[in-house]
Protein backbone atom coordinates (compact mmCIF):
# COMPACT_ATOMS: atom_id res chain seq x y z
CA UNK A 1 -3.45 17.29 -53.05
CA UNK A 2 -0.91 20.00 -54.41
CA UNK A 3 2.80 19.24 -54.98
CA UNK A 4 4.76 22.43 -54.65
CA UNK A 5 5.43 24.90 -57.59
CA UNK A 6 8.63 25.80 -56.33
CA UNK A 7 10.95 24.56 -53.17
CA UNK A 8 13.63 27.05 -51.90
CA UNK A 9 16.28 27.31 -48.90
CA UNK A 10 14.66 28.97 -45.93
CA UNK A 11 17.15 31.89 -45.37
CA UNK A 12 17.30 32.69 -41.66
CA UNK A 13 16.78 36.45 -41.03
CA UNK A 14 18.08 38.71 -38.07
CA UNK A 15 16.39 38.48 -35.04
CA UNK A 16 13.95 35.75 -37.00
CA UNK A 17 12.43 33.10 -34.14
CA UNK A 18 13.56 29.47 -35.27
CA UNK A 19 11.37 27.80 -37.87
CA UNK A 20 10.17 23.86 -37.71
CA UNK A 21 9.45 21.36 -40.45
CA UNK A 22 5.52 21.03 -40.16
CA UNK A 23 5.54 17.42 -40.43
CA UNK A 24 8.15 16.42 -38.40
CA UNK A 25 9.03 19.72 -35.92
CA UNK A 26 12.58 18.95 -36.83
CA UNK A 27 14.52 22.77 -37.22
CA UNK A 28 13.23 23.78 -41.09
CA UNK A 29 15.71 24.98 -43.97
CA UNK A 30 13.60 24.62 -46.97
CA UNK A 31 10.16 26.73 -47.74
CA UNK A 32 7.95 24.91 -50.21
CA UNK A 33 5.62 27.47 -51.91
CA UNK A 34 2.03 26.31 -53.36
CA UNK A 35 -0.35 27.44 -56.20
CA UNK A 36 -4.11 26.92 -54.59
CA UNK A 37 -6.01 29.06 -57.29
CA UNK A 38 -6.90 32.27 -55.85
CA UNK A 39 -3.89 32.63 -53.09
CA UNK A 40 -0.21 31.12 -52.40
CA UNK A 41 0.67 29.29 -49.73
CA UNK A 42 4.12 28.84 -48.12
CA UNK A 43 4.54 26.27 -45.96
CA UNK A 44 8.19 25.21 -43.65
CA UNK A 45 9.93 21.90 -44.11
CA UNK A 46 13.44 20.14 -42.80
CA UNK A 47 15.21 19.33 -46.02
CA UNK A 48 13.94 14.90 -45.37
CA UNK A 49 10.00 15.93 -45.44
CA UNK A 50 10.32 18.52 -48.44
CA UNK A 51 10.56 16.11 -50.94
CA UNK A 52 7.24 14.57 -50.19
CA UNK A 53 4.99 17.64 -49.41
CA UNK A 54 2.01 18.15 -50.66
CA UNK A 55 -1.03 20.62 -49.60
CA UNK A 56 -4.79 19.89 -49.71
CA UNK A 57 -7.45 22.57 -50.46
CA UNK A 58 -9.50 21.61 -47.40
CA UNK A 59 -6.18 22.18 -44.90
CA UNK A 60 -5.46 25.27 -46.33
């Protein structure tokens, strides 16, 4: 399991569809970006689940 190299505020964009937290489908405001060797991943989460994400290697 990764924890996140970096967590920052989800800035909404024009015309950008809404965005959910991937744990709990509550709206997302926080992107949590992850280190997984040979590519990044950047997953969505409401400001409550961010602080416990984590990523595994198989999921990804």
């Amino acid at each position: 399991m990764q924890k996140p190299i970096e967590i920052r505020p989800l800035k909404p964009k024009r015309n950008m569809i809404r965005q959910y937290c991937e744990e709990c489908e509550e709206e997302a405001t926080k992107e949590a970006v992850f280190d997984l060797e040979n590519f990044v991943a950047v997953r969505r989460f409401c400001g409550r689940c961010v602080e416990t994400a984590k990523v595994d290697f198989a999921e990804a």
